[in-house]
Protein backbone atom coordinates (compact mmCIF):
# COMPACT_ATOMS: atom_id res chain seq x y z
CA UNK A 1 -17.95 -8.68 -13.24
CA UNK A 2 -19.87 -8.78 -10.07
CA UNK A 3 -20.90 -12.38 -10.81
CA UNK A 4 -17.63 -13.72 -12.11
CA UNK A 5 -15.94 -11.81 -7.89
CA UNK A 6 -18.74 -13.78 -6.16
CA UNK A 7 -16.95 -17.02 -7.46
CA UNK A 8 -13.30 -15.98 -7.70
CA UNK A 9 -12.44 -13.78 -5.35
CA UNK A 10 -9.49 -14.79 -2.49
CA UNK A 11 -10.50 -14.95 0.72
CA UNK A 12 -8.49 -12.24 2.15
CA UNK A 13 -9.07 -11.27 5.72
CA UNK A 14 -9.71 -7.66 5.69
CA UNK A 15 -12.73 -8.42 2.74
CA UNK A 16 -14.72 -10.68 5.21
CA UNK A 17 -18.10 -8.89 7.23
CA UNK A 18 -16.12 -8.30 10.38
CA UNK A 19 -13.58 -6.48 9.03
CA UNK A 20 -13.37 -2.99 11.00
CA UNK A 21 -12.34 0.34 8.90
CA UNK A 22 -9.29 0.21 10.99
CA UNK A 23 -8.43 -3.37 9.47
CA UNK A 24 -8.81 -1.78 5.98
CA UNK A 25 -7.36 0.95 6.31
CA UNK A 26 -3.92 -0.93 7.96
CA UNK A 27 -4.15 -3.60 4.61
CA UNK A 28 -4.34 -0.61 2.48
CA UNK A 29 -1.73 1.06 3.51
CA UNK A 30 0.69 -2.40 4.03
CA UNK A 31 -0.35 -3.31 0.36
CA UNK A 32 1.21 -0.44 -1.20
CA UNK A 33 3.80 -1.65 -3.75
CA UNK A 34 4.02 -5.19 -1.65
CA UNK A 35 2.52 -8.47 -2.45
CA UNK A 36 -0.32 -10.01 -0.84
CA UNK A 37 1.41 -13.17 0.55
CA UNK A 38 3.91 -10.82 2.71
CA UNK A 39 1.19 -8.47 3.88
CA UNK A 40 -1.50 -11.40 5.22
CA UNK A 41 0.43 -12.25 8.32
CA UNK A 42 1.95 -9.36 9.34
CA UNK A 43 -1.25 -7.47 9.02
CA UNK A 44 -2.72 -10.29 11.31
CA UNK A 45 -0.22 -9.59 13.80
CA UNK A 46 -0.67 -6.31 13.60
CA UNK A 47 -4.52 -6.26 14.11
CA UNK A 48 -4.33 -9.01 17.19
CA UNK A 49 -1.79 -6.29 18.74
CA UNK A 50 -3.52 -2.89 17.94
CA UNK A 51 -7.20 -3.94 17.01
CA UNK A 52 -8.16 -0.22 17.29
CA UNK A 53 -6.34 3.01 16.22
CA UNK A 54 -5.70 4.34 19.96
CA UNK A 55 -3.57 1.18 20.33
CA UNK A 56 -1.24 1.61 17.67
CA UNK A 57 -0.90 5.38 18.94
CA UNK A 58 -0.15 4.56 22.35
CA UNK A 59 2.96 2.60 21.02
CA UNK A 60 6.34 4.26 20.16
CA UNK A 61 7.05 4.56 16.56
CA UNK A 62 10.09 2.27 17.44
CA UNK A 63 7.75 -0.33 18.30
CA UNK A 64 5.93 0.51 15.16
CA UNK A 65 8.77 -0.03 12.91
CA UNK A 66 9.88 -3.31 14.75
CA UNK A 67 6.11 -4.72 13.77
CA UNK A 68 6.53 -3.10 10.22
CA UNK A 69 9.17 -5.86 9.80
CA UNK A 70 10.51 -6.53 6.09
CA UNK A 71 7.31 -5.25 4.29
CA UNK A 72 9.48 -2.44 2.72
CA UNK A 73 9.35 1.56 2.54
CA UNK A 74 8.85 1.86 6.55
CA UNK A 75 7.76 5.72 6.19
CA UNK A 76 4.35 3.89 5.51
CA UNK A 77 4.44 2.40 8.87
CA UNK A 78 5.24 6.23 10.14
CA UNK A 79 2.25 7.52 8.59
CA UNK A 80 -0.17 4.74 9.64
CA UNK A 81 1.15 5.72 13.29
CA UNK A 82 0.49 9.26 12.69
CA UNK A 83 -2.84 8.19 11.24
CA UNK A 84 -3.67 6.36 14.08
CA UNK A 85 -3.06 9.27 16.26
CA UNK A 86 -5.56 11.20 15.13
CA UNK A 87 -8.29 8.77 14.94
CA UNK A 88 -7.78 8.10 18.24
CA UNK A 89 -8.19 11.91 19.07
CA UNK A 90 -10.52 13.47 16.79
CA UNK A 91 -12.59 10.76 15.69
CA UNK A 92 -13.61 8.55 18.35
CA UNK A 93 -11.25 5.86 17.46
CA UNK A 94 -13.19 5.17 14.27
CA UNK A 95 -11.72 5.43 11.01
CA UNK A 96 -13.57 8.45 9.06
CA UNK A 97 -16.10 6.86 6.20
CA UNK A 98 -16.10 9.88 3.29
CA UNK A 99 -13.31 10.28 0.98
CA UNK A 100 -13.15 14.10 2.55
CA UNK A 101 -12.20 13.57 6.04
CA UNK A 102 -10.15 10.42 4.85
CA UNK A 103 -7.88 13.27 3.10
CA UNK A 104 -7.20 15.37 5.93
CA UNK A 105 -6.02 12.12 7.68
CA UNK A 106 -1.59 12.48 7.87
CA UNK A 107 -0.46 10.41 5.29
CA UNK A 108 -3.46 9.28 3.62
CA UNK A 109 -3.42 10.12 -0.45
CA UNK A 110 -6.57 9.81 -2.86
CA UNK A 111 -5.57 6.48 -3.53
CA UNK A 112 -5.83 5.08 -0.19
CA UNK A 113 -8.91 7.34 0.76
CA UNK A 114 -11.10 5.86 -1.74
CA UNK A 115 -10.21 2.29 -1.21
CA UNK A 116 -10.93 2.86 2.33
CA UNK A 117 -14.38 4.58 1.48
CA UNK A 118 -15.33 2.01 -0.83
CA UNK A 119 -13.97 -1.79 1.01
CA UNK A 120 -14.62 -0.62 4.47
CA UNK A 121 -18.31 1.46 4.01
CA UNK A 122 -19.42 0.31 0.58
CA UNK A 123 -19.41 3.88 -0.20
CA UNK A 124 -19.21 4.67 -4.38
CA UNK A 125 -15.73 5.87 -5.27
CA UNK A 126 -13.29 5.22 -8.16
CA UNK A 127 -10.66 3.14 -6.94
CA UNK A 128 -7.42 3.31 -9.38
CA UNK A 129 -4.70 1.41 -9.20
CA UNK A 130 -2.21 -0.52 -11.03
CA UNK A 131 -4.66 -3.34 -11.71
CA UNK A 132 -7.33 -1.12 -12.50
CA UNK A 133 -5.44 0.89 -14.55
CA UNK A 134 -4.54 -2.08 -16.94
CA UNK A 135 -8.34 -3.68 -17.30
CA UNK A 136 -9.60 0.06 -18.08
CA UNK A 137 -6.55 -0.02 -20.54
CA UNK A 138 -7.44 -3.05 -22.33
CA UNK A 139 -11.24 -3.42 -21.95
CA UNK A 140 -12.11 -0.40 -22.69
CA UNK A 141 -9.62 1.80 -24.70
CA UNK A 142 -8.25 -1.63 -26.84
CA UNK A 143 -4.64 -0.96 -25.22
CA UNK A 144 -1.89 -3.63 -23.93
CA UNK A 145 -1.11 -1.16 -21.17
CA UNK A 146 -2.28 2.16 -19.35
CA UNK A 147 0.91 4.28 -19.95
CA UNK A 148 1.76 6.78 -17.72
CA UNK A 149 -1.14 7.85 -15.91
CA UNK A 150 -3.25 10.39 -15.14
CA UNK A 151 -5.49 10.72 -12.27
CA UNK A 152 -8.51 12.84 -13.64
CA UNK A 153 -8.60 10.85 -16.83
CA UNK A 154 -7.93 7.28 -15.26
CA UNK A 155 -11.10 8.17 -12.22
CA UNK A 156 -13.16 9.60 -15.01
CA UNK A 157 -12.65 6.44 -16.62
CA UNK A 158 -13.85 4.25 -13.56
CA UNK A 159 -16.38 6.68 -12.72
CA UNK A 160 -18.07 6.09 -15.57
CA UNK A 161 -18.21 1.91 -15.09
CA UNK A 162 -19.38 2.20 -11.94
CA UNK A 163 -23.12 1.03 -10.75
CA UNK A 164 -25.32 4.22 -9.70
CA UNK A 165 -25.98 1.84 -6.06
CA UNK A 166 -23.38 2.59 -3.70
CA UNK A 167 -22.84 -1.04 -2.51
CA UNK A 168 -22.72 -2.67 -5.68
CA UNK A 169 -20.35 0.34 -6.88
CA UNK A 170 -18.01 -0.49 -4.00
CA UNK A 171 -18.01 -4.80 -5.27
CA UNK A 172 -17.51 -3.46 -8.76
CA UNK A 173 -14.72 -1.38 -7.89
CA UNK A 174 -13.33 -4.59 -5.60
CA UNK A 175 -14.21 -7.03 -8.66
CA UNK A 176 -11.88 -4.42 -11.25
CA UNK A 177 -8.83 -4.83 -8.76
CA UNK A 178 -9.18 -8.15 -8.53
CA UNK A 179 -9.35 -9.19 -12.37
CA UNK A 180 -6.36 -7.11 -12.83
CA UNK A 181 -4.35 -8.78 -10.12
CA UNK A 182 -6.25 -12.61 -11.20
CA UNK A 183 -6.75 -12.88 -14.74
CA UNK A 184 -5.50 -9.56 -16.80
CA UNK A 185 -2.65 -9.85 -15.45
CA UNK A 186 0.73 -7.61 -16.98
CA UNK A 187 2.90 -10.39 -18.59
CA UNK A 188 0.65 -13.68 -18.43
CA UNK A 189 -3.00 -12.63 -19.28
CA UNK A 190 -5.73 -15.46 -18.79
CA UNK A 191 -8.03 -14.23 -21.51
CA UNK A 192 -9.77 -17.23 -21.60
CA UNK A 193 -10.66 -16.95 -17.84
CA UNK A 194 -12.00 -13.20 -18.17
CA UNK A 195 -15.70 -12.65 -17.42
CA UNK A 196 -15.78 -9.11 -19.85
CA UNK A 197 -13.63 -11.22 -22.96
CA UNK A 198 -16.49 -11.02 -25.37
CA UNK A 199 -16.77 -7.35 -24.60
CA UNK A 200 -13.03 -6.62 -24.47
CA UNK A 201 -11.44 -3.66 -27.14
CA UNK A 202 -7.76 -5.34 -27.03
CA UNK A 203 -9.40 -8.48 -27.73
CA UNK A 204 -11.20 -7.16 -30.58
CA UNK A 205 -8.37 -5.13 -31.91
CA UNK A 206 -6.39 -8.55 -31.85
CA UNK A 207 -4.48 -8.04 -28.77
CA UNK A 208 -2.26 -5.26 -30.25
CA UNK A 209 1.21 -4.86 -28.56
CA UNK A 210 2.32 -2.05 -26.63
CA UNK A 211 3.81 0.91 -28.26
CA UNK A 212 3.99 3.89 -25.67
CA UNK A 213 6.50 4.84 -23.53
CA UNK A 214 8.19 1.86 -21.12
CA UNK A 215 8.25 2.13 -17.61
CA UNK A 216 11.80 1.78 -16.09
CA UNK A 217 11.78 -1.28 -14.30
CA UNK A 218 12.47 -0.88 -10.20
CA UNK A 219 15.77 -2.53 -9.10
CA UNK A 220 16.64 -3.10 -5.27
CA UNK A 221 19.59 -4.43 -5.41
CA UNK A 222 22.64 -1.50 -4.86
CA UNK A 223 20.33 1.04 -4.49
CA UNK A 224 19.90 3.61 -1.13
CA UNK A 225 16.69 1.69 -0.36
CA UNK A 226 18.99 -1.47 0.32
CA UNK A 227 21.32 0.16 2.44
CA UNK A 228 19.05 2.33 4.42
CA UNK A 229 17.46 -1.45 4.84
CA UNK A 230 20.24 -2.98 6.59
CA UNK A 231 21.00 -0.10 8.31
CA UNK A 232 17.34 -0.54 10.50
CA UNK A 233 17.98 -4.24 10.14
CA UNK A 234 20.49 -3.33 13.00
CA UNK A 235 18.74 -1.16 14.84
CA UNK A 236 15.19 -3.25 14.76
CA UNK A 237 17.73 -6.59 15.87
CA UNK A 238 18.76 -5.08 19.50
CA UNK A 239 16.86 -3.64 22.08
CA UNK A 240 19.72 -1.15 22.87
CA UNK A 241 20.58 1.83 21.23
CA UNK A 242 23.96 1.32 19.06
CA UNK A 243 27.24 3.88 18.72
CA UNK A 244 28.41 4.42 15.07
CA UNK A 245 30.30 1.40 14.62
CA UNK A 246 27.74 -1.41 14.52
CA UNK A 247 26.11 0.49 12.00
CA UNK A 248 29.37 1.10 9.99
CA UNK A 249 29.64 -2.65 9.14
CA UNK A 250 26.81 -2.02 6.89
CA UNK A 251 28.18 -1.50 3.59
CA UNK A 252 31.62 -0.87 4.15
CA UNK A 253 32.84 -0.83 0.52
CA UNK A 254 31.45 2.89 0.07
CA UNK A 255 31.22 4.36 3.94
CA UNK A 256 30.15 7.97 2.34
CA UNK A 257 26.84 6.66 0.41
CA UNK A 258 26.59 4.35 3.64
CA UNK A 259 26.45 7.61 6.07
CA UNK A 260 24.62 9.52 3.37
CA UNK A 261 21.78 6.48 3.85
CA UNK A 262 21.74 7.57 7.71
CA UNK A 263 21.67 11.01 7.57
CA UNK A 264 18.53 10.27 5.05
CA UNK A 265 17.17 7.61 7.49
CA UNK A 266 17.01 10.93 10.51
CA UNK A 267 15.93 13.23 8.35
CA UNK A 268 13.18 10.87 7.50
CA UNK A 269 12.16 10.05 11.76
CA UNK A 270 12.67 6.78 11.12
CA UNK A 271 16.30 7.14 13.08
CA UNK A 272 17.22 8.66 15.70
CA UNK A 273 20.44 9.98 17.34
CA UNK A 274 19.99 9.88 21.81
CA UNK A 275 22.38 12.20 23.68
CA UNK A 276 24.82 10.39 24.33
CA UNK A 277 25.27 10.07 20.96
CA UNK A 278 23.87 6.63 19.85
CA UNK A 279 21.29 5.76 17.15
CA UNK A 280 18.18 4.03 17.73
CA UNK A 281 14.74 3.59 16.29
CA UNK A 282 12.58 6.46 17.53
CA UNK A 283 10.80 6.84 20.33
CA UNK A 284 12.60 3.78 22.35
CA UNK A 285 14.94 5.98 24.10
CA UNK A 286 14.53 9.45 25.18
């Protein structure tokens, strides 16, 4: 596996040697539940405009949220801000290198700890993801897919692949994701590509199909998430705060679910309402 990353791996830029914790940490948080190709340039802009965490906290969260763009689910781009914040304050503007102190970190899950811990230090912790979840699935346990998981038994699972040497546990862990995003892929797997296929239980078992329960499938279209989307569209396309009615062209076939999707979007901080009664992205305006 270690071998077979050496040669395939993409040449992303928060992988290479000069790659700061901070870099990592902002990649892992942008790649949440959003392709590679949309994350690689904004993350570059991001890092050539806050190359250390005290920069991005010294910037509104309006500002923020303009930068956050159309990567999707802009809370993320709240937390990284909050993140950022205290960093800058309580840890010397480094990003934290143990899983531990990653935690207490606002926003920051087990997920995103461990990835951090193990890409940006070489430090030896599972890393579990989507990816991962499906090579564990199918090399090891002879299944088409994970199911629904389960976070002691899918890091129990990785914890026991890994390498006792903390830097070649952290490329192991790097080489999993990557063979799960590459080559065992969800609906096109490249068996023939794989570097464990001799070794594989699915491949053995004959490539059995899936029988557990189905995952619904995540639409965007017509949903809240859409809505709430166009609403900040306005906000992050004018520097000036905007009354009511600039956002009420925004789906104006069901005004009620349309306010419902701002009164979310406040609750949330990623909105908010100035004195004199117009809404703006917060931060920009007090």
């Amino acid at each position: 596996m270690i071998d077979w990353f050496g040669r395939a791996r993409r040449d992303l830029p928060w992988r290479r040697a000069d790659c700061t914790g901070w870099g990592v940490l902002v990649s892992e948080i942008m790649l949440q539940q959003t392709p590679v190709a949309r994350v690689e340039p904004i993350w570059r802009e991001w890092l050539d405009r806050w190359p250390v965490p005290s920069a991005l906290a010294a910037s509104s969260q309006g500002e923020v949220l303009r930068a956050w763009g159309k990567l999707g689910y802009p809370r993320r781009a709240l937390r990284l801000h909050a993140a950022a914040t205290v960093i800058a304050t309580e840890h010397g503007d480094v990003v934290p290198a143990d899983v531990d102190t990653l935690l207490t970190l606002p926003g920051i899950g087990a997920y995103t700890a461990r990835a951090v811990a193990a890409f940006a230090y070489a430090k030896r912790a599972p890393v579990v993801d989507t990816n991962v979840r499906r090579v564990v699935a199918r090399a090891v346990h002879g299944e088409a897919e994970a199911g629904p998981p389960s976070t002691t038994r899918d890091l129990a699972d990785v914890e026991a692949m890994l390498p006792a040497a903390e830097a070649e546990a952290a490329r192991f862990s790097a080489a999993l994701m990557e063979l799960g995003a590459l080559v065992c892929t969800a609906r096109a797997p490249r068996c023939a590509d794989c570097p464990v296929y001799d070794g594989c239980a699915w491949q053995r078992a004959g490539r059995p199909a899936y029988t557990g329960p189905v995952k619904a499938t995540q639409r965007y279209a017509g949903t809240d998430r859409q809505i709430r989307g166009l609403l900040l569209d306005v906000l992050r396309d004018t520097p000036e705060p905007v009354w009511k009615d600039s956002l009420d062209v925004v789906w104006p076939e069901d005004p009620g679910r349309r306010d419902r999707c701002l009164g979310s979007l406040l609750e949330d901080g990623l909105v908010e309402q100035i004195p004199d009664g117009r809404f703006a992205l917060p931060g920009e305006h007090r």
